[in-house]
Protein backbone atom coordinates (compact mmCIF):
# COMPACT_ATOMS: atom_id res chain seq x y z
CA UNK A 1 0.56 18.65 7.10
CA UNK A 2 -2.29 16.69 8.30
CA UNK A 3 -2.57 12.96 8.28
CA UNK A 4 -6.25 12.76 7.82
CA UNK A 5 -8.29 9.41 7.85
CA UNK A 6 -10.09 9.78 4.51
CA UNK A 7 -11.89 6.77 3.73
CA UNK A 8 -12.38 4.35 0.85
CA UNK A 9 -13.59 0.89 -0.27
CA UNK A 10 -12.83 -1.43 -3.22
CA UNK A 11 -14.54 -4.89 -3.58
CA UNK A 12 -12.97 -7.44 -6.71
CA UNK A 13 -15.66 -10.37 -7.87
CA UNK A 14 -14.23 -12.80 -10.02
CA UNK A 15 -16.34 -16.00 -9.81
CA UNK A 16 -19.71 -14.47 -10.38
CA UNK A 17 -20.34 -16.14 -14.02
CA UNK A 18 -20.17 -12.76 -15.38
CA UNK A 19 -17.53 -10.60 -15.87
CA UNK A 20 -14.42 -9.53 -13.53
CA UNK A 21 -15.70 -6.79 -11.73
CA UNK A 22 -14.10 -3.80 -9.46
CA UNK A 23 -16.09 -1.27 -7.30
CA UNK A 24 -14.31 1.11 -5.02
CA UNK A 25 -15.99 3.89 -2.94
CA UNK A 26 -14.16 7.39 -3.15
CA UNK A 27 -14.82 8.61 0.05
CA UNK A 28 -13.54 12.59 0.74
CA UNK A 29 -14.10 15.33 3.62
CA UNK A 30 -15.39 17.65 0.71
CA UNK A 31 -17.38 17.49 -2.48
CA UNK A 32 -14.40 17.83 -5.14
CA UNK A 33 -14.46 18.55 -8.86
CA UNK A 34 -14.40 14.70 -10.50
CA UNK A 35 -13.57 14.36 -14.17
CA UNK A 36 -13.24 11.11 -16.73
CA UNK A 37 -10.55 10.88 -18.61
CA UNK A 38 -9.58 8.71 -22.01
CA UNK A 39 -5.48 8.71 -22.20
CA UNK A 40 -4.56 6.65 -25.49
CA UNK A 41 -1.06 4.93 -26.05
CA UNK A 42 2.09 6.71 -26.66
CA UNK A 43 1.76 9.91 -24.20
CA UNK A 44 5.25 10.36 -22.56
CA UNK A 45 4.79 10.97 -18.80
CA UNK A 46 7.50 12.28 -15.88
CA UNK A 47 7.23 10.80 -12.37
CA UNK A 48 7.72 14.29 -10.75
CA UNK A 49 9.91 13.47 -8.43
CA UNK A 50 12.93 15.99 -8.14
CA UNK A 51 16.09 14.71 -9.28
CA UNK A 52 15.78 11.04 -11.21
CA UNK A 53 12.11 11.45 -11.93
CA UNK A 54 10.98 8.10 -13.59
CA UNK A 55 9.69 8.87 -17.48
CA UNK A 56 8.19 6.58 -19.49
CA UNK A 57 5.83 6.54 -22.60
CA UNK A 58 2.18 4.89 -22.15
CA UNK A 59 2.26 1.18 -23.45
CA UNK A 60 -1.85 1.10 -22.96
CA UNK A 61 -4.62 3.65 -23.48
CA UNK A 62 -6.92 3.99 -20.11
CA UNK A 63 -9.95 5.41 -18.65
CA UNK A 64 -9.37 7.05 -15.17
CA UNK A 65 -11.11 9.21 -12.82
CA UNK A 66 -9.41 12.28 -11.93
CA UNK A 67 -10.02 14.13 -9.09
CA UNK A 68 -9.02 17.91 -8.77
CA UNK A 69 -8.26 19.47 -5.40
CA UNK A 70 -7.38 23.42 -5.23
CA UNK A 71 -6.22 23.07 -8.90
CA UNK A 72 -4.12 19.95 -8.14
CA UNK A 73 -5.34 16.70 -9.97
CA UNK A 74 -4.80 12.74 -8.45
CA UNK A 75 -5.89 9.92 -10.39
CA UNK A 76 -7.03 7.47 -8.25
CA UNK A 77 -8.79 4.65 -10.18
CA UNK A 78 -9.01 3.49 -13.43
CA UNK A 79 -9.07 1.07 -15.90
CA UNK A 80 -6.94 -0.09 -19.38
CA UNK A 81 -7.25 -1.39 -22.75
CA UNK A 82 -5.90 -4.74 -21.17
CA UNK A 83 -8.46 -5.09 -18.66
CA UNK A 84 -5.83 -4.11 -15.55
CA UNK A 85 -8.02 -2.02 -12.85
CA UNK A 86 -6.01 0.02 -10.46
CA UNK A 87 -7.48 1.54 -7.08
CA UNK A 88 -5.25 4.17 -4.97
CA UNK A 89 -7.05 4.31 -1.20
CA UNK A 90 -5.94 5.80 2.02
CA UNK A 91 -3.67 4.22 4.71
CA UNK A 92 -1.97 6.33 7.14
CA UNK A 93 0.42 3.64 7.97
CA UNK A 94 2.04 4.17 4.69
CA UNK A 95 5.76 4.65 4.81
CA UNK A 96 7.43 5.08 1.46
CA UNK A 97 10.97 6.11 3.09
CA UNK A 98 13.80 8.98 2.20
CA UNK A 99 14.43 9.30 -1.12
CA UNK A 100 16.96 7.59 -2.90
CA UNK A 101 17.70 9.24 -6.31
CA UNK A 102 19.79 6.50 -7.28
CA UNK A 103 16.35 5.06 -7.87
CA UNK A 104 14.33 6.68 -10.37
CA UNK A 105 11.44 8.28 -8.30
CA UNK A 106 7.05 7.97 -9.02
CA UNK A 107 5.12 10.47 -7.53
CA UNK A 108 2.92 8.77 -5.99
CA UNK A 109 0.16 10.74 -7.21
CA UNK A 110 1.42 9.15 -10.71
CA UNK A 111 1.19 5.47 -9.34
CA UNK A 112 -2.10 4.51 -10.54
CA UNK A 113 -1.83 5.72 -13.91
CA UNK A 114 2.04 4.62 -14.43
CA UNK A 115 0.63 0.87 -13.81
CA UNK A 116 -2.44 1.66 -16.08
CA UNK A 117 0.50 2.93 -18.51
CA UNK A 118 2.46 0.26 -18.05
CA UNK A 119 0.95 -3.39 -17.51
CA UNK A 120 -1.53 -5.58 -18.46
CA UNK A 121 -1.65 -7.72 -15.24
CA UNK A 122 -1.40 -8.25 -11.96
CA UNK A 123 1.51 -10.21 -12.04
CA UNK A 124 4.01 -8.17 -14.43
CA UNK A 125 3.07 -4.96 -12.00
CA UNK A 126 3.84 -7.34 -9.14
CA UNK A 127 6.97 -8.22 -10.91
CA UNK A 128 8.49 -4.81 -10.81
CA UNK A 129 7.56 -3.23 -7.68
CA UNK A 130 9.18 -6.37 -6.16
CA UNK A 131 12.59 -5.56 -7.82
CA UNK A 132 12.54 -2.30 -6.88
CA UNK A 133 12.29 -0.48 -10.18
CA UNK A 134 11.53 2.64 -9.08
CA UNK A 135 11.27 4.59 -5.95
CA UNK A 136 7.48 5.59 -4.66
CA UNK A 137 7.64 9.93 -3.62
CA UNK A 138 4.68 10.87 -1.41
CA UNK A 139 3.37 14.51 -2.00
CA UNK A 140 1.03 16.77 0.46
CA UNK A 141 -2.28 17.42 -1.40
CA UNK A 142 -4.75 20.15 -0.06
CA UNK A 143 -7.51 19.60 1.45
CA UNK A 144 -10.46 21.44 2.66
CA UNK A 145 -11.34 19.74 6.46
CA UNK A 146 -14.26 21.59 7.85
CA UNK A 147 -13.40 22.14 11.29
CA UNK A 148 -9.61 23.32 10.30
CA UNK A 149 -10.46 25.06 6.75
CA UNK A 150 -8.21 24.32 3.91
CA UNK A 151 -4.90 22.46 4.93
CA UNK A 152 -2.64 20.33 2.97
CA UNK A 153 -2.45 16.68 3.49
CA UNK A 154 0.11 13.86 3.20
CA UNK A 155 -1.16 11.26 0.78
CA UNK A 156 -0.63 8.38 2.57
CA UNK A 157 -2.08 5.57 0.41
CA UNK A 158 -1.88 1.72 -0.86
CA UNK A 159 -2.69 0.06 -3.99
CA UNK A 160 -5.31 -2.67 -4.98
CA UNK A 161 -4.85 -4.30 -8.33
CA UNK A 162 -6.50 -6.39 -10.29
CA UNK A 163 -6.99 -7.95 -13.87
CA UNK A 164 -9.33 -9.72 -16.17
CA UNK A 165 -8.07 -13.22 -15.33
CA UNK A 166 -9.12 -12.35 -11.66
CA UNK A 167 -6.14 -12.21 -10.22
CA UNK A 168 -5.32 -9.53 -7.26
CA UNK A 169 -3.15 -8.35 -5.08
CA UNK A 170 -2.47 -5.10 -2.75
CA UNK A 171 0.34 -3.31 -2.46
CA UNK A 172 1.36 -1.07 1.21
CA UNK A 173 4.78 0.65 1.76
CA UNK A 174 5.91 0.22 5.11
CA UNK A 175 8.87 1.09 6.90
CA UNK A 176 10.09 2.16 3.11
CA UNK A 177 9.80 -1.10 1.81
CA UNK A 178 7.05 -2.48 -0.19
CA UNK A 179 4.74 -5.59 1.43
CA UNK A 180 3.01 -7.20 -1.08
CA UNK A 181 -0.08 -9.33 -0.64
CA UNK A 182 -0.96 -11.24 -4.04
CA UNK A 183 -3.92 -13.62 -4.75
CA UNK A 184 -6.99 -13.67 -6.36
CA UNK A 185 -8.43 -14.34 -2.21
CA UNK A 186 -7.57 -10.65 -2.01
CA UNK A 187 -10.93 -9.44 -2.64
CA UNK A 188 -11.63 -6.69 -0.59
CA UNK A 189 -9.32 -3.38 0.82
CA UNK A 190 -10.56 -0.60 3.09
CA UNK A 191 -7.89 1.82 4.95
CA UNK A 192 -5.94 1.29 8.26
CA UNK A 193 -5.08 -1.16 9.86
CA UNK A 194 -2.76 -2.20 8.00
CA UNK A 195 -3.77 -5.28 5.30
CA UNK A 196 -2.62 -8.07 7.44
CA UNK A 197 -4.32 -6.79 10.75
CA UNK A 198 -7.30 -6.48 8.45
CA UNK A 199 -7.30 -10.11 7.63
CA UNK A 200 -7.11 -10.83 11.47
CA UNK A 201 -9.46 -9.02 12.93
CA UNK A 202 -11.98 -10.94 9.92
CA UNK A 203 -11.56 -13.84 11.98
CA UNK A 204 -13.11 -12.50 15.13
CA UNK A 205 -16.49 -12.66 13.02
CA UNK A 206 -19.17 -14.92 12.24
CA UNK A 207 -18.57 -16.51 9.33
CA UNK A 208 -15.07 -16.07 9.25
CA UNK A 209 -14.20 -18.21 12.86
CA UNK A 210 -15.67 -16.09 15.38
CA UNK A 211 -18.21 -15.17 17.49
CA UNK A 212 -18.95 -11.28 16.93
CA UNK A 213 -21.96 -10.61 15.11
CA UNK A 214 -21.67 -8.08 12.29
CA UNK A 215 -19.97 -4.71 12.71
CA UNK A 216 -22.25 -1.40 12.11
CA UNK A 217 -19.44 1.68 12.35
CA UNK A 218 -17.88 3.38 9.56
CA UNK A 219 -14.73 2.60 10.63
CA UNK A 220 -12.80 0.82 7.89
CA UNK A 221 -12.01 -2.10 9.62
CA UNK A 222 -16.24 -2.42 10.29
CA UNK A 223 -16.61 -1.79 6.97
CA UNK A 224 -13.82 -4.86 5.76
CA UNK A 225 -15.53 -6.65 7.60
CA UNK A 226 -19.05 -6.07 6.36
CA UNK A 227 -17.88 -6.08 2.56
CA UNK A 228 -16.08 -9.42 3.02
CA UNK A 229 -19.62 -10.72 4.62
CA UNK A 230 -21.68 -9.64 2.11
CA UNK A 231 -19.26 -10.90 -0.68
CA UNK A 232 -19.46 -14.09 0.56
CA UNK A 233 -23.04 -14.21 0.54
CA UNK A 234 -24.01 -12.46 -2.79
CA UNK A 235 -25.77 -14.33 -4.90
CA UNK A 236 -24.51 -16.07 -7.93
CA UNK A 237 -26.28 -13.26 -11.03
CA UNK A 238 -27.98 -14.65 -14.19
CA UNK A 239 -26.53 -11.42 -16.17
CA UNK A 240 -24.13 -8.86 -16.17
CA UNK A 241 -26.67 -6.05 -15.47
CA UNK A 242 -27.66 -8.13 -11.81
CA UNK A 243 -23.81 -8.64 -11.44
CA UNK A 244 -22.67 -4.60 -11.45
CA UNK A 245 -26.03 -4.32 -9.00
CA UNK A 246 -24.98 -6.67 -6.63
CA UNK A 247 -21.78 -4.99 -6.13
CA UNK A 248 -23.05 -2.07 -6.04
CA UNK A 249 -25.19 -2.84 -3.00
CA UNK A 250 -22.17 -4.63 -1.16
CA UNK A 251 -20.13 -1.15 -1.74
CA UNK A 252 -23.09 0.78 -0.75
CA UNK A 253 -23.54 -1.18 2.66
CA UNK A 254 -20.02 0.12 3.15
CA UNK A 255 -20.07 3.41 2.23
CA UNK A 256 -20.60 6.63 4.79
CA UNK A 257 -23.66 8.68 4.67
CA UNK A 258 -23.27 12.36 4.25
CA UNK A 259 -23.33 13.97 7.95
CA UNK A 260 -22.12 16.47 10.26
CA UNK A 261 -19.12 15.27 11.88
CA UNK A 262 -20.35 14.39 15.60
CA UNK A 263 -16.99 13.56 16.88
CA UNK A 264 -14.56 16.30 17.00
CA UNK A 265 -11.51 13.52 18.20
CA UNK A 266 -12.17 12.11 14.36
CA UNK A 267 -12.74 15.36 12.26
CA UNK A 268 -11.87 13.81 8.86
CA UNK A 269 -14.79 11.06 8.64
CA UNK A 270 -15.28 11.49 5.20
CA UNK A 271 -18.90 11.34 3.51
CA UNK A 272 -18.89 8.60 0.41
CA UNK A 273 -18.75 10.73 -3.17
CA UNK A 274 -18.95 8.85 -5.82
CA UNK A 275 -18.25 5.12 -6.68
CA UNK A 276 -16.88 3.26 -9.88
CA UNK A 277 -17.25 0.23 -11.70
CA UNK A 278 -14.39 -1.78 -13.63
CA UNK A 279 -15.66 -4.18 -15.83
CA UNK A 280 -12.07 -5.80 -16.37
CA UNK A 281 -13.79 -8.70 -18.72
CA UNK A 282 -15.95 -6.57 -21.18
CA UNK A 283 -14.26 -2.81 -21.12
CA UNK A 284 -16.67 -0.66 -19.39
CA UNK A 285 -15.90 1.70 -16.83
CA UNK A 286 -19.09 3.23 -14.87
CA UNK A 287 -19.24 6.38 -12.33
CA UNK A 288 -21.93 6.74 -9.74
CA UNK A 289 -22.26 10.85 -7.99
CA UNK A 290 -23.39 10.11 -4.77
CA UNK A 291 -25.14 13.73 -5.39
CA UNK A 292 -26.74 11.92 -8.63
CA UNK A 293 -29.72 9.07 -9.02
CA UNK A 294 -27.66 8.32 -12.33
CA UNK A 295 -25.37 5.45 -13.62
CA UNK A 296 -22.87 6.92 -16.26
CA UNK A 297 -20.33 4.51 -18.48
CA UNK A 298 -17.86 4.84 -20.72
CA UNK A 299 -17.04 2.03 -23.30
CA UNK A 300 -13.09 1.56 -25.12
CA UNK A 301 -14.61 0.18 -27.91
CA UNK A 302 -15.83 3.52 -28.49
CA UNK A 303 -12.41 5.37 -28.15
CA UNK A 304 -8.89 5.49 -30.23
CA UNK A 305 -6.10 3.99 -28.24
CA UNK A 306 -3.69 3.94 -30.83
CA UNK A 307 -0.35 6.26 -30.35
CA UNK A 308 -1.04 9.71 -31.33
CA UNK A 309 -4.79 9.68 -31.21
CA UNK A 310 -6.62 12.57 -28.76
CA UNK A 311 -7.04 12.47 -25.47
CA UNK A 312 -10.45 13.07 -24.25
CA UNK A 313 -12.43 14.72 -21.09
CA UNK A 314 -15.62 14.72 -19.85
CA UNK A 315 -16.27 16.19 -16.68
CA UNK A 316 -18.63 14.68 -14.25
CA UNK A 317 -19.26 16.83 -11.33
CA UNK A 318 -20.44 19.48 -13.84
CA UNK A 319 -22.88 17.20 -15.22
CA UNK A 320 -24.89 15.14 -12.83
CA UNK A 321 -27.52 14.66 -15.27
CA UNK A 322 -25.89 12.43 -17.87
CA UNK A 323 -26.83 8.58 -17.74
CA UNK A 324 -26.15 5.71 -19.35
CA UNK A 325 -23.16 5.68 -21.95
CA UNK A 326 -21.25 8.62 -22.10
CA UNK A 327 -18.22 7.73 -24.42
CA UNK A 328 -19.87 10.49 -27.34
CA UNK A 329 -19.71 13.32 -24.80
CA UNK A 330 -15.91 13.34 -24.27
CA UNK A 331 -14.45 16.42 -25.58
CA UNK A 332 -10.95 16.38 -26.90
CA UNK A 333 -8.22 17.68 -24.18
CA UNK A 334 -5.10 17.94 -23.06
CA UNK A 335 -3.11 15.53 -20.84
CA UNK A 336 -1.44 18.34 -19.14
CA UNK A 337 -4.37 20.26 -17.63
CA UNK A 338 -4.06 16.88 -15.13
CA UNK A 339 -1.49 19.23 -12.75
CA UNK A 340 -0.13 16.81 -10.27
CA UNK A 341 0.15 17.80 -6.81
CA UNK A 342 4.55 19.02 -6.99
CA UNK A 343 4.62 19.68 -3.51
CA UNK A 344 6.89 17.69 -1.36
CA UNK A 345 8.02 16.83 1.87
């Protein structure tokens, strides 16, 4: 399988007056079907992972977006009742080690939503990953790379967390092992290097101890670098609606344009395809198409988390014209027509 270098950016604001706000870019090397979904409490979940798959039942209800590859689905961001945001992005550094099924094992196309599930903060999801509570399984997704044509690809990713109180942290598996970088400083994660090269190479730049002016590539650790300047020098909002805009525009300064890939040494630039919004403070989750002019939300007040309640669907990437609040356009669905990539190494 391919170990591609598709790109993504998440941004966390927490002293902005506001609300505790999360944007992440979703950026892919081809334009996939994107869907939101509304899981309430109580649905019972298997980490597909062979032998000793983790199960658990949902403690929280959650609002995700689910992505759907070839007829596989990933959730890779969302948001729960308790105000816990989780963001899965690429690093091809990751290392999540053999499998040990004296552990119980997580896909890790399940990690996002088995925090989302599970936690309502930074700290108790912290807690457990520490102790080794379960065992993270990678899978191969496929992929559609234009110069190649459809290939699978090892999902090689790390976490970013983060919860209403503002705290934060990121998570990255190497060498098997997981290294953990928690504080509400955390505010921004791109893709390789690695977190702590990241954080070293920020120095280089004005600003941050250096000399180098500004960075202009795509390249994530450009981009880092560039979110992390512009964070800094946001503005302080006078209401949540200039608050989500602000972010937006620090995300958008770090997002890649849709072009033909120029390079053929790095064929899996990936074009920016949507964006989303965690408001951790209020319980709003927005989606921006990068192929629409529109802002879409969804709202938990406007849902049933309780156990037993329907699960709801509405897809996005089959309606680009919907704006504004979208909660009464969710049609009831079922939880399993999210078919998680089974394939493993």
């Amino acid at each position: 399988p391919y170990s591609t270098a598709s790109a993504c950016s998440r941004v966390l604001s927490a002293n902005n007056g506001q609300a505790v706000l999360v944007v992440r870019n979703m950026d892919w090397p081809e334009n996939i079907d994107s869907a939101f979904w509304f899981l309430p409490r109580g649905i019972k979940r298997s980490g597909l992972a062979g032998g000793n798959a983790m199960v658990w039942a949902a403690k929280y209800s959650s609002i995700v977006t689910a992505s759907t590859v070839k007829g596989q689905s990933f959730v890779s961001d969302g948001l729960n009742e308790k105000g816990l945001e989780a963001n899965l992005l690429w690093l091809n550094e990751s290392d999540y080690g053999a499998r040990n099924e004296t552990k119980p094992g997580l896909s890790i196309a399940l990690w996002a939503q088995y925090v989302l599930d599970n936690y309502s903060t930074v700290a108790d999801a912290v807690r457990d990953i520490q102790s080794g509570l379960y065992q993270i399984v990678d899978v191969n997704i496929p992929m559609y790379i234009p110069t190649v044509g459809v290939t699978e690809a090892r999902a090689s990713l790390h976490l970013a967390l983060a919860d209403r109180t503002g705290d934060s942290a990121v998570i990255e598996y190497l060498n098997g092992k997981p290294v953990i970088y928690h504080d509400r400083k955390y505010t921004i994660m791109t893709n390789s290097p690695t977190f702590d090269k990241q954080q070293e190479n920020l120095k280089k730049y004005k600003g941050f101890g250096g000399k180098k002016p500004l960075p202009g590539t795509s390249d994530a650790a450009d981009r880092f670098v560039r979110a992390s300047f512009y964070m800094k020098n946001t503005p302080q909002p006078n209401n949540i609606r200039e608050a989500i805009a602000y972010m937006l525009s620090v995300t958008r300064n770090a997002s890649q344009p849709f072009i033909v890939t120029l390079d053929p040494k790095h064929p899996y630039t990936a074009a920016t395809i949507w964006r989303t919004v965690g408001d951790l403070t209020n319980g709003y989750y927005y989606y921006e198409s990068t192929i629409s002019p529109y802002l879409v939300w969804a709202d938990f007040a406007e849902f049933d988390s309780g156990a037993g309640s329907q699960a709801m669907k509405l897809e996005l990437s089959k309606n680009p014209d919907y704006y504004g609040n979208v909660s009464k356009f969710f049609q009831k669905a079922d939880p399993a027509e999210l078919k998680v990539p089974k394939f493993f190494d």
